[in-house]
Protein backbone atom coordinates (compact mmCIF):
# COMPACT_ATOMS: atom_id res chain seq x y z
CA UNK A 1 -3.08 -68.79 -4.91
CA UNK A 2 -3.44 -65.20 -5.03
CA UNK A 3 -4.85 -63.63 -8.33
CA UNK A 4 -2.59 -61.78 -10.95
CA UNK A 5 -1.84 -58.01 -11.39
CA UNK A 6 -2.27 -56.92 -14.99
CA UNK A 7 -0.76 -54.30 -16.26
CA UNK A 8 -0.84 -52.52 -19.53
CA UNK A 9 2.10 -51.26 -21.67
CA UNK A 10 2.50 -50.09 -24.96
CA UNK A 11 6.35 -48.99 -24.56
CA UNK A 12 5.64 -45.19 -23.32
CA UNK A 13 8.08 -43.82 -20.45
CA UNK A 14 4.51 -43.95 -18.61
CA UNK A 15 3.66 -47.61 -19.22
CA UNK A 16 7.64 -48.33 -18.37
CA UNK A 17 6.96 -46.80 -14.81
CA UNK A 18 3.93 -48.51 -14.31
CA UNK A 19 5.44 -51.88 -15.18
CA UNK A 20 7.97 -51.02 -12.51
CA UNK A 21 5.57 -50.56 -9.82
CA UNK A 22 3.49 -53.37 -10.66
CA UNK A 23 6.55 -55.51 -10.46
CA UNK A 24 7.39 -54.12 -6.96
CA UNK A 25 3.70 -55.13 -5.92
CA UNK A 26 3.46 -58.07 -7.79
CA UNK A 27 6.81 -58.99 -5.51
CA UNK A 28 5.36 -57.74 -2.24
CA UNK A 29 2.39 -59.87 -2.58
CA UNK A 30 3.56 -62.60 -4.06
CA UNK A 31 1.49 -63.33 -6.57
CA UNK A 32 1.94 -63.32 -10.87
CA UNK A 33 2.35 -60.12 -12.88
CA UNK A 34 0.02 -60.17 -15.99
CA UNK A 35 1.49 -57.74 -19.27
CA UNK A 36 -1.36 -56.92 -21.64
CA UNK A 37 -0.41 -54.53 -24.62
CA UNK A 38 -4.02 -53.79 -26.43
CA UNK A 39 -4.13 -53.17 -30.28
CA UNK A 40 -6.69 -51.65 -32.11
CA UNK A 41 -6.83 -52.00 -35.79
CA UNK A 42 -10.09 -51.11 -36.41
CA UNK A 43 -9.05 -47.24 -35.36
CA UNK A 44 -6.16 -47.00 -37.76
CA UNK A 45 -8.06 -48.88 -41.08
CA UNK A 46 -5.68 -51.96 -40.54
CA UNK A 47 -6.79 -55.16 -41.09
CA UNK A 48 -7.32 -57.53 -38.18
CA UNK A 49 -5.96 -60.40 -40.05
CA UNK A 50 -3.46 -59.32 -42.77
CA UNK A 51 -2.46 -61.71 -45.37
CA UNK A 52 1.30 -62.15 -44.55
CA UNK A 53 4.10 -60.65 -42.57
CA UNK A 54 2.04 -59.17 -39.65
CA UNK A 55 1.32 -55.77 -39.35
CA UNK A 56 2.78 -52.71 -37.64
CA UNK A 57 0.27 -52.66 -34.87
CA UNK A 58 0.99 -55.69 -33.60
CA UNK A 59 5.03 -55.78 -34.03
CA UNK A 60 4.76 -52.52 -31.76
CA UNK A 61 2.63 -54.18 -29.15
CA UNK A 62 4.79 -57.39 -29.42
CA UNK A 63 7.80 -55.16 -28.95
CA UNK A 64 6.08 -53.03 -25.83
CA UNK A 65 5.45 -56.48 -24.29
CA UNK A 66 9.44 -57.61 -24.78
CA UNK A 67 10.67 -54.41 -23.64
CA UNK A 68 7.92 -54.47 -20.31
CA UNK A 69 9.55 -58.62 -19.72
CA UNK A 70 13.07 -57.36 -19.88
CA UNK A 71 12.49 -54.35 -17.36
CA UNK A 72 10.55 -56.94 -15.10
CA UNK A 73 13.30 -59.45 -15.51
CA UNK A 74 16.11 -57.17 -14.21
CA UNK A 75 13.80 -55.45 -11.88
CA UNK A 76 11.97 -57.82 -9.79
CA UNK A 77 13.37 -61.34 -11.61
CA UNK A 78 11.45 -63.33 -8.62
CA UNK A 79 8.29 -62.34 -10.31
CA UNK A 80 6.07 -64.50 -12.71
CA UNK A 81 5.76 -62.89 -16.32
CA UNK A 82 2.68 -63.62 -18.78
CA UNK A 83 2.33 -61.54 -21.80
CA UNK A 84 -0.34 -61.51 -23.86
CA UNK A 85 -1.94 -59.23 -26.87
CA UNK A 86 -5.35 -58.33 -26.55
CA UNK A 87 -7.55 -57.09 -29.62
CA UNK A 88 -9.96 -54.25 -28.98
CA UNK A 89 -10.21 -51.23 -27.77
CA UNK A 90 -7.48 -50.28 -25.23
CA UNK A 91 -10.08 -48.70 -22.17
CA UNK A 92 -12.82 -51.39 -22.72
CA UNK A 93 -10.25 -54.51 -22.95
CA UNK A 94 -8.39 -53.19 -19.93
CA UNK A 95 -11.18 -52.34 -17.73
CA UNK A 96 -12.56 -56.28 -18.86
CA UNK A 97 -9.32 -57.87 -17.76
CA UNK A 98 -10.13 -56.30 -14.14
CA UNK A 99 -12.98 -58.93 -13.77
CA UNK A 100 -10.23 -61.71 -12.21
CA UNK A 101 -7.50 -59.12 -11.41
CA UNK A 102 -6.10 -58.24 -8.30
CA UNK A 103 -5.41 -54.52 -9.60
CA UNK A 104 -4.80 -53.04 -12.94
CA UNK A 105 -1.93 -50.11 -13.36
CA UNK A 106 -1.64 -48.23 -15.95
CA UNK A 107 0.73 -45.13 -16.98
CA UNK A 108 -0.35 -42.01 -16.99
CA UNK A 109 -1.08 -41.74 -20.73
CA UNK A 110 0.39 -43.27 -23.28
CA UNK A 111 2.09 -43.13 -26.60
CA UNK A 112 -0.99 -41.64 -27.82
CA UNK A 113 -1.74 -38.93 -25.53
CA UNK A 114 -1.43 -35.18 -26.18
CA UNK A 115 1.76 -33.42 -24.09
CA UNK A 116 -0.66 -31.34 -22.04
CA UNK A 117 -2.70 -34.28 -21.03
CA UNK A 118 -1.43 -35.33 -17.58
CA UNK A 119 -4.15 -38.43 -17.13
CA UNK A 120 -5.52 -39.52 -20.98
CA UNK A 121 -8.75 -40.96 -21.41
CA UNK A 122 -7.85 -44.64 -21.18
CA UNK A 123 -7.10 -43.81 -17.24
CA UNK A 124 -9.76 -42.43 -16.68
CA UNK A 125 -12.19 -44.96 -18.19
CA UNK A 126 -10.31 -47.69 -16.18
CA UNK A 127 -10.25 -45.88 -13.45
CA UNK A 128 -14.05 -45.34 -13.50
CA UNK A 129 -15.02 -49.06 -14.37
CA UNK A 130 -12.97 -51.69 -13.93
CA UNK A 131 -14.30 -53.98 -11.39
CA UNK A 132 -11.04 -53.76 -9.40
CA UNK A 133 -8.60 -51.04 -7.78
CA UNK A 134 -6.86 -49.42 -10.96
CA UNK A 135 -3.61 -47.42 -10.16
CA UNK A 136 -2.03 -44.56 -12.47
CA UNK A 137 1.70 -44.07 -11.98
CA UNK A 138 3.50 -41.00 -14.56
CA UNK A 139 6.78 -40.74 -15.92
CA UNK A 140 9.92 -41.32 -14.33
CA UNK A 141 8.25 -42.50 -10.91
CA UNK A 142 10.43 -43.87 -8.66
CA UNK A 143 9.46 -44.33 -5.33
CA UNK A 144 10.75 -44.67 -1.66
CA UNK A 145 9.07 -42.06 0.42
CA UNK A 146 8.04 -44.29 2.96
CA UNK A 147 3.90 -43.27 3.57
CA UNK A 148 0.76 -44.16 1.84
CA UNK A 149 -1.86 -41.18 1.95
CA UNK A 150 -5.59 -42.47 2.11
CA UNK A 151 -8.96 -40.13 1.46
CA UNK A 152 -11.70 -40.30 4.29
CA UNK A 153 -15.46 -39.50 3.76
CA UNK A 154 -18.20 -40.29 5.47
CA UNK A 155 -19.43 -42.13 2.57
CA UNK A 156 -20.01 -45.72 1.92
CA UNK A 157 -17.56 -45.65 -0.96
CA UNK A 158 -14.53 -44.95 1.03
CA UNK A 159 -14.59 -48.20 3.06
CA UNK A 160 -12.98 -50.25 0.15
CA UNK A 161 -10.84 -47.27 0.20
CA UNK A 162 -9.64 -47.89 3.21
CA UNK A 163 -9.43 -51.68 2.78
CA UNK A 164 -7.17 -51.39 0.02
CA UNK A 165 -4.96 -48.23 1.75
CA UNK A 166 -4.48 -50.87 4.44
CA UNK A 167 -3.46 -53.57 2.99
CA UNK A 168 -0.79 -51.46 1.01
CA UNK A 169 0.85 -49.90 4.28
CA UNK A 170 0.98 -53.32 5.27
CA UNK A 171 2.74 -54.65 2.26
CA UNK A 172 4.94 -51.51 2.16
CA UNK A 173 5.64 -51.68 6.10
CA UNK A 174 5.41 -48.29 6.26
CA UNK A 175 3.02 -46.16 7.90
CA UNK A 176 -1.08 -44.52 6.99
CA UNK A 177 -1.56 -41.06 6.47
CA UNK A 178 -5.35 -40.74 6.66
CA UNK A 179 -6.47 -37.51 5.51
CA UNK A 180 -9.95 -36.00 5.98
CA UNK A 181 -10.96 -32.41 4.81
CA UNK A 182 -13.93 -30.29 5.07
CA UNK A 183 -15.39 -27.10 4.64
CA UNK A 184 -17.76 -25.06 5.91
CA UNK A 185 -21.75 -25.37 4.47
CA UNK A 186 -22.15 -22.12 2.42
CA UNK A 187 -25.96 -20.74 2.46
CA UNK A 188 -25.58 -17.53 -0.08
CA UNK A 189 -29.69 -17.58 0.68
CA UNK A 190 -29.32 -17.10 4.07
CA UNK A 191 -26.05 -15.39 5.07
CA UNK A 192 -26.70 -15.01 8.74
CA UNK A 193 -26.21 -18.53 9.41
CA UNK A 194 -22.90 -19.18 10.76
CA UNK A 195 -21.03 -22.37 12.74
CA UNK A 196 -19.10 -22.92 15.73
CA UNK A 197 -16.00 -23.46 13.63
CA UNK A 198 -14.53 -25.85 16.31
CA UNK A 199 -17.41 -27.85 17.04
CA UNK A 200 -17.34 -28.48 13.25
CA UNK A 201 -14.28 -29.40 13.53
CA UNK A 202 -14.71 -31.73 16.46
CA UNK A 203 -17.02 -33.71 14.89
CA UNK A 204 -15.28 -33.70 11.28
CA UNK A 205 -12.62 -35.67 14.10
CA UNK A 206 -15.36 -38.17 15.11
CA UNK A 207 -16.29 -38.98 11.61
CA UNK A 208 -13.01 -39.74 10.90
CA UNK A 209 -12.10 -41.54 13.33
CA UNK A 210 -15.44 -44.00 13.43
CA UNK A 211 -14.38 -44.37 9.89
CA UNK A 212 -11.26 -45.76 10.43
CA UNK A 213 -11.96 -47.53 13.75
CA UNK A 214 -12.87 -51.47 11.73
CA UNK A 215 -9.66 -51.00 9.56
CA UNK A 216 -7.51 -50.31 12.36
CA UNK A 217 -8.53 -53.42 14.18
CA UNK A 218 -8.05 -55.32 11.26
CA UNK A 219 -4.68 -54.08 10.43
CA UNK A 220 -3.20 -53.04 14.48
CA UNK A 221 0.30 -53.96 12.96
CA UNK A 222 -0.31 -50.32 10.41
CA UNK A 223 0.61 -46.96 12.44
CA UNK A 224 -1.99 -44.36 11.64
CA UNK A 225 -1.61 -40.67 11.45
CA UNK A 226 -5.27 -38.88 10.98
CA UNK A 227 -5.24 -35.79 9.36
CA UNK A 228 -8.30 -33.85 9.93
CA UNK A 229 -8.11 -30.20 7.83
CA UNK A 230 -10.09 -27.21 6.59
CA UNK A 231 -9.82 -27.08 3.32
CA UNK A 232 -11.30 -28.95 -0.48
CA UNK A 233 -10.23 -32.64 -0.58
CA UNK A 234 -8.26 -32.72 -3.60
CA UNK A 235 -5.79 -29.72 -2.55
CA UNK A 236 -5.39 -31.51 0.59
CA UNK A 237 -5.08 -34.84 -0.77
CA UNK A 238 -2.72 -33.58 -3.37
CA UNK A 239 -1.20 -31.83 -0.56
CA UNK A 240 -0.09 -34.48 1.40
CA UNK A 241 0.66 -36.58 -1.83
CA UNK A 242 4.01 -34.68 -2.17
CA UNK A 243 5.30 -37.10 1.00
CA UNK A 244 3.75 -40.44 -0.63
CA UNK A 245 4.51 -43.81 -2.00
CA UNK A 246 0.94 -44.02 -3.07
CA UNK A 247 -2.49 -42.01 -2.78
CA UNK A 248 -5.75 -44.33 -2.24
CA UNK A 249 -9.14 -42.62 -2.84
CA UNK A 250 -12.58 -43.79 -3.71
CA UNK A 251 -13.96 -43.20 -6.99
CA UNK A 252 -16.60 -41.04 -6.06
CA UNK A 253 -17.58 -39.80 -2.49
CA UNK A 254 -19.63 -37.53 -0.51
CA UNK A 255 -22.13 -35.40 -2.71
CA UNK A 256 -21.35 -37.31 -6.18
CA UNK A 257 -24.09 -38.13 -8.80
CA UNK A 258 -24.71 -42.13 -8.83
CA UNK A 259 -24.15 -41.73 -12.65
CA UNK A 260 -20.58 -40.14 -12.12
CA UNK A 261 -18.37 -43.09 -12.20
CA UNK A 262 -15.35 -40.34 -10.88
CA UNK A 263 -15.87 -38.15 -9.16
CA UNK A 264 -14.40 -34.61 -8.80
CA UNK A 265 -11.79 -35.62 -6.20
CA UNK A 266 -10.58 -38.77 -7.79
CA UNK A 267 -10.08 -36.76 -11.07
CA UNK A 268 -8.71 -34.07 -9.57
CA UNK A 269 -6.07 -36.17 -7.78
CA UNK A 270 -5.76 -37.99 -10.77
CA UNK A 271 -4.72 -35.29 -12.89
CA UNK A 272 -1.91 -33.41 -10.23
CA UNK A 273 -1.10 -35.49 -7.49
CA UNK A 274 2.27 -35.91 -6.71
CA UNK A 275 2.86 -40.11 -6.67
CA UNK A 276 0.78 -42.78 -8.05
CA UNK A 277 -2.63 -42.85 -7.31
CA UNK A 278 -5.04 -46.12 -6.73
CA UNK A 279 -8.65 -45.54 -7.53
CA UNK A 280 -11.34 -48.25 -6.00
CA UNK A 281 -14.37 -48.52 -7.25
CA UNK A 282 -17.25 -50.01 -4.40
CA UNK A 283 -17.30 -52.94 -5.89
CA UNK A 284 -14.04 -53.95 -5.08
């Protein structure tokens, strides 16, 4: 049997999209949908166990979780519910519940989050470390564009990338944008060193296109449209995510510091692409 999707809610417009999409996934895979609402006393002074009659943090969370069932219930009632309240701190006891997952989503930010935030910091840390693709879906998402938009490097990190972009066309029956931009080295020490801009961009093609070569044989039923463009990945990626059901990327690519666990590109996508994006980390 296929593993669960969790995702987390806490009764934001954000979490209420995300529950939405995870629904629609857990459907197309066919596998059980996991809601996890997280509470954390210790930031608020409340105590874990209080002496009678609950306490506030936990009636919200137990309310999130019955208002994330009934949604799932009348939007996808084929799929298997669990619920289940976690104590701890919301980023650490998501990321954790990634170690048997077969995807965490998450909204955007939550009830929490300041109104200028557009990612908060409990996507990001998710994002960066859980153990298994984590995907960020906003407000008000709905859907039905018909495309999933992948990233391509030449780096080792984009291959379970491109696993994952894969597999979704394939589940969504819908085509694979593939989408691989690139610039131009600059040398301010040495100015007089220039390129044969379409020789660059010849073999920018080749790159591509060796990347994608295994995945394509894997998945011949998936019609792939590469994208090869001049420009910084996450304008281009964000870009093309105007047209998209969903935009894959790796967390960190070509040029990033080992340390970084995202990157500037998945960030940057993170924070103004236009449809939900799925972040996976290599180890996935």
């Amino acid at each position: 049997m296929p593993g669960e999707i969790v995702v987390g809610t806490d009764g934001s417009p954000a979490a209420t999209a995300a529950v939405r999409w995870a629904a629609d996934d857990a459907a197309r895979r066919g596998c059980p949908l996991r809601l996890v609402s997280v509470v954390d006393h210790w930031a608020y002074g409340i105590p874990r166990f209080p002496t009678s009659g609950g306490d506030p943090l936990t009636r919200h969370a137990e309310r999130a979780l019955a208002a994330a069932e009934a949604v799932v219930r009348e939007h996808r009632p084929d799929v298997r519910i669990s619920a289940e309240i976690v104590e701890g701190v919301p980023a650490r006891a998501l990321r954790d519940k990634g170690e048997e997952a077969v995807e965490i989503v998450l909204g955007s930010r939550g009830l929490g989050g300041f109104a200028g935030i557009v990612v908060g910091s409990v996507g990001f840390h998710v994002a960066g470390h859980a153990p298994c693709p984590v995907v960020v879906v906003r407000p008000g998402w709905s859907g039905g564009r018909g495309e999933i938009v992948v990233g391509v490097d030449d780096s080792p990190e984009c291959d379970p990338a491109l696993a994952y972009a894969f597999e979704q066309a394939r589940l969504h029956g819908c085509g694979l944008r593939a989408v691989h931009a690139w610039r131009l080295p600059a040398h301010p020490l040495a100015p007089e060193i220039t390129y044969d801009v379409e020789e660059v961009r010849e073999a920018r093609r080749r790159v591509a296109a060796e990347k994608l070569a295994g995945p394509r044989r894997g998945y011949p039923e998936v019609a792939v449209h590469e994208e090869v463009v001049y420009g910084h990945p996450v304008d281009a990626l964000i870009q093309a995510s105007r047209v998209a059901d969903l935009l894959v990327v790796g967390s960190r690519g070509r040029g990033a510091l080992g340390s970084v666990m995202l990157g500037s590109v998945s960030r940057g996508v993170l924070n103004h692409a236009g449809c939900p994006v799925a972040v996976v980390r290599p180890a996935c």
